[in-house]
C-alpha atoms as a PDB file:
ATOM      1  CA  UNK A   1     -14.798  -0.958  10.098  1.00  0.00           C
ATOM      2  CA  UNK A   2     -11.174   0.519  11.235  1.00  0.00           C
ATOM      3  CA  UNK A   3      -9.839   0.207  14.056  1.00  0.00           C
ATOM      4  CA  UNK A   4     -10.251   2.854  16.995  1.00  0.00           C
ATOM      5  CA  UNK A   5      -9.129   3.812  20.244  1.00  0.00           C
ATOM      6  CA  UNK A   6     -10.432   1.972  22.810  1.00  0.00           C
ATOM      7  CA  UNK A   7     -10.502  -1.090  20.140  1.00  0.00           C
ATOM      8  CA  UNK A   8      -8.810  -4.619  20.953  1.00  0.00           C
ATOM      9  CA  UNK A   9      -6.218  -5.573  18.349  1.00  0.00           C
ATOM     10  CA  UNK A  10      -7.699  -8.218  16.426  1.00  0.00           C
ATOM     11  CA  UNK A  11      -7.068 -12.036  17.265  1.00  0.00           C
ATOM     12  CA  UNK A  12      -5.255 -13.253  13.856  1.00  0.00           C
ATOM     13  CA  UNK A  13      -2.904 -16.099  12.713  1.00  0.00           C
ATOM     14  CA  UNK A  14       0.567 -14.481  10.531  1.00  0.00           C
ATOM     15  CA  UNK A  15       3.470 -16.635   9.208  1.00  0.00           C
ATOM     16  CA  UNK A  16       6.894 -15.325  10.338  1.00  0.00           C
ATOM     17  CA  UNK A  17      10.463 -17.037   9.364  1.00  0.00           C
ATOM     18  CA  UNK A  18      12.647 -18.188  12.495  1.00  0.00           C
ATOM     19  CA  UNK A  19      15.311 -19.694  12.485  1.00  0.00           C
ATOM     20  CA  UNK A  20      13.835 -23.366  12.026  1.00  0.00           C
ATOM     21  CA  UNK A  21      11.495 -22.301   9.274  1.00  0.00           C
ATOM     22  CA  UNK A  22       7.815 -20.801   8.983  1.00  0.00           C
ATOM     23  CA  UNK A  23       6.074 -20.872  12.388  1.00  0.00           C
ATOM     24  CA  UNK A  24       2.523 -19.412  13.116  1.00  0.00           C
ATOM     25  CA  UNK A  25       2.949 -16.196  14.822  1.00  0.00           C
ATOM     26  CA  UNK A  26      -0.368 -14.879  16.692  1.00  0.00           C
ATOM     27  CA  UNK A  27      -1.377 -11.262  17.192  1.00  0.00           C
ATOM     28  CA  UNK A  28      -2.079 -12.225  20.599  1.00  0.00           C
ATOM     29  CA  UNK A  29       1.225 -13.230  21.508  1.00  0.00           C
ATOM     30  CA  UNK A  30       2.795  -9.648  20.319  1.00  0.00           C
ATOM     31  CA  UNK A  31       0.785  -7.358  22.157  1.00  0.00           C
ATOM     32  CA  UNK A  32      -0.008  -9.112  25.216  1.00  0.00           C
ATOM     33  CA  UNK A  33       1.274  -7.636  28.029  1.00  0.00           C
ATOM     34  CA  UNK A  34       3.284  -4.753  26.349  1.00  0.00           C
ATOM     35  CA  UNK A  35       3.339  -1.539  25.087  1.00  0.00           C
ATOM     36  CA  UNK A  36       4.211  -1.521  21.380  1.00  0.00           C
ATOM     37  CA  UNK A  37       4.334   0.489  18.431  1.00  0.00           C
ATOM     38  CA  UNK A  38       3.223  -1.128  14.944  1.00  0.00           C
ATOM     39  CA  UNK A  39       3.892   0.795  12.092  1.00  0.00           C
ATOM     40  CA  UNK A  40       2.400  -0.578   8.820  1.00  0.00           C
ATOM     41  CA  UNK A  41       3.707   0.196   5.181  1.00  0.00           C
ATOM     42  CA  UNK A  42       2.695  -0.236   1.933  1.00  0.00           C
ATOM     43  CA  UNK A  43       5.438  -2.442   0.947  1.00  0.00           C
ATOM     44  CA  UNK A  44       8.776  -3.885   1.825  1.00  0.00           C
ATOM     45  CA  UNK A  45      11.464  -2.071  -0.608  1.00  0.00           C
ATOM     46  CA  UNK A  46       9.243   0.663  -1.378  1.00  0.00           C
ATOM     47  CA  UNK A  47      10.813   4.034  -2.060  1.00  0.00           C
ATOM     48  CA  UNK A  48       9.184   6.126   1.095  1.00  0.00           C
ATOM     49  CA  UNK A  49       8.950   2.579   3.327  1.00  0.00           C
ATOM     50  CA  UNK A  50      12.780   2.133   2.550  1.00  0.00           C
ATOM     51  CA  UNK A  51      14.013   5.865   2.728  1.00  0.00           C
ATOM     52  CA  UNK A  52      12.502   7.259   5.361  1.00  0.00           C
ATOM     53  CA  UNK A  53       9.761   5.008   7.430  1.00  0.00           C
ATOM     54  CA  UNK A  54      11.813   1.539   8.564  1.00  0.00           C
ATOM     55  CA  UNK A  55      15.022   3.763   9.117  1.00  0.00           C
ATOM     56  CA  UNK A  56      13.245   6.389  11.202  1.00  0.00           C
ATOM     57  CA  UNK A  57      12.233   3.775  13.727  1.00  0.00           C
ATOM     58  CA  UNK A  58      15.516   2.224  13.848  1.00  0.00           C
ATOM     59  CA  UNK A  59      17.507   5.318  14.016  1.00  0.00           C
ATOM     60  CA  UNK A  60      14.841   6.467  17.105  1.00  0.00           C
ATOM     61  CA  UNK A  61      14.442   2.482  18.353  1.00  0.00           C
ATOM     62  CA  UNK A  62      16.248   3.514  22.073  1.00  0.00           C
ATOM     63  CA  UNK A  63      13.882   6.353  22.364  1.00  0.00           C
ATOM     64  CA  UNK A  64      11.150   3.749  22.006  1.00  0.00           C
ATOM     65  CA  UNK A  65      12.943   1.519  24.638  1.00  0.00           C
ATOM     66  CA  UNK A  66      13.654   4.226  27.235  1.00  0.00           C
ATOM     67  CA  UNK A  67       9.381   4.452  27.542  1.00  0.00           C
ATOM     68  CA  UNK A  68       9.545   0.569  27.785  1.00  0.00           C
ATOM     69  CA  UNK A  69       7.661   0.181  24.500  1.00  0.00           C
ATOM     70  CA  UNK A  70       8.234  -2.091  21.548  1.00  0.00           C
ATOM     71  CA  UNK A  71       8.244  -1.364  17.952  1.00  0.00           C
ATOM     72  CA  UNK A  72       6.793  -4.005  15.370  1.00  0.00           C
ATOM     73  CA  UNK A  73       6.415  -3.031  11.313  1.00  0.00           C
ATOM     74  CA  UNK A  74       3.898  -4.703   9.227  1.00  0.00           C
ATOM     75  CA  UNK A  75       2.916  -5.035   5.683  1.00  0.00           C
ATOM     76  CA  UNK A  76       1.176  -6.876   3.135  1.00  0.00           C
ATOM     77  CA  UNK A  77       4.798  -9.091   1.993  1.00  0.00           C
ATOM     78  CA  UNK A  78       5.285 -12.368   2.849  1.00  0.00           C
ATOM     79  CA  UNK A  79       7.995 -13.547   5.201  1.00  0.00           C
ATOM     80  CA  UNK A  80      10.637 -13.819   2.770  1.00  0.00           C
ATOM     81  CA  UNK A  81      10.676 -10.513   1.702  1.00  0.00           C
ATOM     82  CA  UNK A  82       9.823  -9.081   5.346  1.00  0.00           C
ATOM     83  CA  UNK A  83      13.134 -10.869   6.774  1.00  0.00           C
ATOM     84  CA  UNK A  84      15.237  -9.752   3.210  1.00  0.00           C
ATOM     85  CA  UNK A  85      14.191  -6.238   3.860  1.00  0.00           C
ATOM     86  CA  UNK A  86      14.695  -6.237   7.387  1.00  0.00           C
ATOM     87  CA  UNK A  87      18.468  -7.462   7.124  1.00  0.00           C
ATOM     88  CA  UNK A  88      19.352  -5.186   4.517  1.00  0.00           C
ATOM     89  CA  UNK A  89      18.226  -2.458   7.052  1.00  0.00           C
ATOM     90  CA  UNK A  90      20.193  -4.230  10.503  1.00  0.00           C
ATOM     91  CA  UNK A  91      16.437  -3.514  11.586  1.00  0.00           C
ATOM     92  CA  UNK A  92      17.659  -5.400  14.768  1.00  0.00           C
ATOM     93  CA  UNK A  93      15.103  -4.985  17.847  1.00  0.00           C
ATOM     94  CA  UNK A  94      12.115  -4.614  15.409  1.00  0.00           C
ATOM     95  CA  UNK A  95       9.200  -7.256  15.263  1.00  0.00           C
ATOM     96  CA  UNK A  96       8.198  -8.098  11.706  1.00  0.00           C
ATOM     97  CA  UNK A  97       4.653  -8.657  11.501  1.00  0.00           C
ATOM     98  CA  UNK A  98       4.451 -10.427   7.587  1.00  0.00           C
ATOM     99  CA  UNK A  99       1.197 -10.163   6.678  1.00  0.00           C
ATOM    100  CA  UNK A 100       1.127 -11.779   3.201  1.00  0.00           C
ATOM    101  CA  UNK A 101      -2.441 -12.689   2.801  1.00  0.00           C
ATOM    102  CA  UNK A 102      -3.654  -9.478   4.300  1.00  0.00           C
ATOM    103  CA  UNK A 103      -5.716 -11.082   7.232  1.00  0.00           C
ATOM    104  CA  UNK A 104      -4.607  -8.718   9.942  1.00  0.00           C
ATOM    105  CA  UNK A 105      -4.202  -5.473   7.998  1.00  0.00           C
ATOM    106  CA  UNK A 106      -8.551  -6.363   6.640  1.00  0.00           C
ATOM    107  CA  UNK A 107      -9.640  -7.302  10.083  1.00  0.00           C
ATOM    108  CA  UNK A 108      -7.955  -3.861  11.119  1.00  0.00           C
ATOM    109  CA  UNK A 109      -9.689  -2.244   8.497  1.00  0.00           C
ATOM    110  CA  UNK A 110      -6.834  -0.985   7.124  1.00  0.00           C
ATOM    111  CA  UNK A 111      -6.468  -1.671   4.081  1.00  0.00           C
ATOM    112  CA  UNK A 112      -5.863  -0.105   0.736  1.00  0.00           C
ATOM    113  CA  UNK A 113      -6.312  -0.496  -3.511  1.00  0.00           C
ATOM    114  CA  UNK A 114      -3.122  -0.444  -4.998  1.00  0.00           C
ATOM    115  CA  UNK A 115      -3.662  -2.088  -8.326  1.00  0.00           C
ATOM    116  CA  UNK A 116      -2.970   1.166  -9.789  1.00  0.00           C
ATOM    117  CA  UNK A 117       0.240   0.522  -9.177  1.00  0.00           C
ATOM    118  CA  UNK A 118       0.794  -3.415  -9.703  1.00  0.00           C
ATOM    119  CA  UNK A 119       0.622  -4.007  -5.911  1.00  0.00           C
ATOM    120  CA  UNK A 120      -2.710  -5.636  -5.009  1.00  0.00           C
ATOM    121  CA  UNK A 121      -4.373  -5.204  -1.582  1.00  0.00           C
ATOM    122  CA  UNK A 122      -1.726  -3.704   0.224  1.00  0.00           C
ATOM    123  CA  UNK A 123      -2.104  -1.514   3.498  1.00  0.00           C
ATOM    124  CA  UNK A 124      -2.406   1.808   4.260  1.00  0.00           C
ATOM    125  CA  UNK A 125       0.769   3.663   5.795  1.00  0.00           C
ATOM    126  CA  UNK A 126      -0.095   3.754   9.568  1.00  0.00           C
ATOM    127  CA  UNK A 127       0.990   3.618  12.890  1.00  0.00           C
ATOM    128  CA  UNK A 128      -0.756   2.396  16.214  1.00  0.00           C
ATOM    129  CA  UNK A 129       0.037   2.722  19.904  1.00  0.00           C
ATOM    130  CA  UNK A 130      -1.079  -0.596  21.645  1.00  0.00           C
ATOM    131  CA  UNK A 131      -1.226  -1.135  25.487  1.00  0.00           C
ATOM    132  CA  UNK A 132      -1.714  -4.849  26.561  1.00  0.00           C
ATOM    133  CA  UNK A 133      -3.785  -5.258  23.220  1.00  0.00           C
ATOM    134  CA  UNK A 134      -5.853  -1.922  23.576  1.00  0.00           C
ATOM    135  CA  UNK A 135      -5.068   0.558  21.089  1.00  0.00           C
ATOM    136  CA  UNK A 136      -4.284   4.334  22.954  1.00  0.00           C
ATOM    137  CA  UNK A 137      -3.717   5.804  19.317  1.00  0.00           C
ATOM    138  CA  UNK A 138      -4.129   5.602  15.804  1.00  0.00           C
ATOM    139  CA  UNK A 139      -2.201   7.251  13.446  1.00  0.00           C
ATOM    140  CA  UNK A 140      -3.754   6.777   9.811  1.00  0.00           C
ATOM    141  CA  UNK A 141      -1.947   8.901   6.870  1.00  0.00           C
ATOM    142  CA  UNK A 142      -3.698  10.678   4.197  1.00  0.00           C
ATOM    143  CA  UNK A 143      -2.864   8.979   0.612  1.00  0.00           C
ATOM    144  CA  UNK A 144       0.874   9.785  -0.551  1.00  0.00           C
ATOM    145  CA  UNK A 145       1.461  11.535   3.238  1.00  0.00           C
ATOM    146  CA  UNK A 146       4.364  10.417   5.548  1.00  0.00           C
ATOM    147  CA  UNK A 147       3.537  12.477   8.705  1.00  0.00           C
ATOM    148  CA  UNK A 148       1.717  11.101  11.464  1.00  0.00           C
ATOM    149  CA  UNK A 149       3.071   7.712  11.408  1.00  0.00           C
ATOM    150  CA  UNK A 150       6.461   8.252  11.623  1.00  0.00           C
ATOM    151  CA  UNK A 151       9.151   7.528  14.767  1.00  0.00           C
ATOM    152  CA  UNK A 152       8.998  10.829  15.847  1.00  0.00           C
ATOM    153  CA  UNK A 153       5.222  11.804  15.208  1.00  0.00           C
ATOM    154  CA  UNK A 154       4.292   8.269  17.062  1.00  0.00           C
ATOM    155  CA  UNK A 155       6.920   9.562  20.028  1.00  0.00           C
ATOM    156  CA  UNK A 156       5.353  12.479  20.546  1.00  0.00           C
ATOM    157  CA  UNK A 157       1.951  11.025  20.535  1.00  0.00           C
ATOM    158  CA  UNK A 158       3.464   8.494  23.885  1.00  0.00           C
ATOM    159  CA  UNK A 159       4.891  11.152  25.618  1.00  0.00           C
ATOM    160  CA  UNK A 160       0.938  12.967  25.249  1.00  0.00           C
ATOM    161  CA  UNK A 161      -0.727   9.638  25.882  1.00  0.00           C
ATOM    162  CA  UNK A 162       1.723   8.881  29.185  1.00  0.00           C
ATOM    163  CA  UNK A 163       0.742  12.769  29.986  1.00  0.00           C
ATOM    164  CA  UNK A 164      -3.206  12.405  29.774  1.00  0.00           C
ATOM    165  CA  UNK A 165      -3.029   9.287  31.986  1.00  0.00           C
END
């Protein structure tokens, strides 16, 4: 089943790199008690992930910051690559969420078949606005869409959400 508003994010177990190594990073820990944004691609060094989705929320990370909320991007690579990626992009101020083995991106229900393309199970392209663990929005994109999960789509949909409330 995907995930909804009004849905908990689910309670699962990632591997990120620190410094010292591979630690265990838990959903839990990164959205309790804030408001973030995770944006999910498809794949680190992807064409659209690289071009336009990872450097959008960068270039609009401040904006992000002035509504006190976080930004986090996920996606079906493991740490290595998440961390590579990340540095080639200064994506400074951005929470990876490596989700190699695709535990958190299944238990959101989020997930896609990219065989097709040599890429396994990989996630959809999303975006979700989470409030102490409760998602306020969900922003899933049609297949081979970038629209409603970008920066400035998933601003917009804060600045409506912090309106409504």
């Amino acid at each position: 089943m995907t995930i909804k508003v009004g849905d908990k994010i689910p309670s699962v177990t990632l591997k990120h790199l620190a410094a010292d190594g591979m630690q265990d990073l838990s959903t839990d820990s990164v959205f309790k008690g804030k408001k973030i944004v995770v944006f999910a691609v498809p794949g680190a060094f992807t064409p659209t992930c690289s071009a336009k989705h990872l450097p959008g929320y960068i270039q609009n990370l401040a904006a992000f910051r002035a509504q006190d909320v976080e930004v986090a991007c996920m996606s079906v690579n493991d740490p290595f690559v998440m961390k590579a990626w990340a540095e080639q992009h200064k994506a400074e101020g951005i929470t990876l969420l490596p989700d190699g083995n695709a535990t958190f991106t299944k238990a959101l229900g989020l997930e896609m078949d990219g065989t097709g393309y040599g890429l396994g199970t990989r996630c959809q392209r999303f975006a979700l606005y989470v409030d102490n663990g409760m998602v306020k929005a969900v922003a899933v994109e049609k297949a081979g869409a970038f629209e409603v999960s970008s920066a400035e789509a998933m601003l917009k949909t804060i600045g409506a959400a912090k309106a409504a409330a």
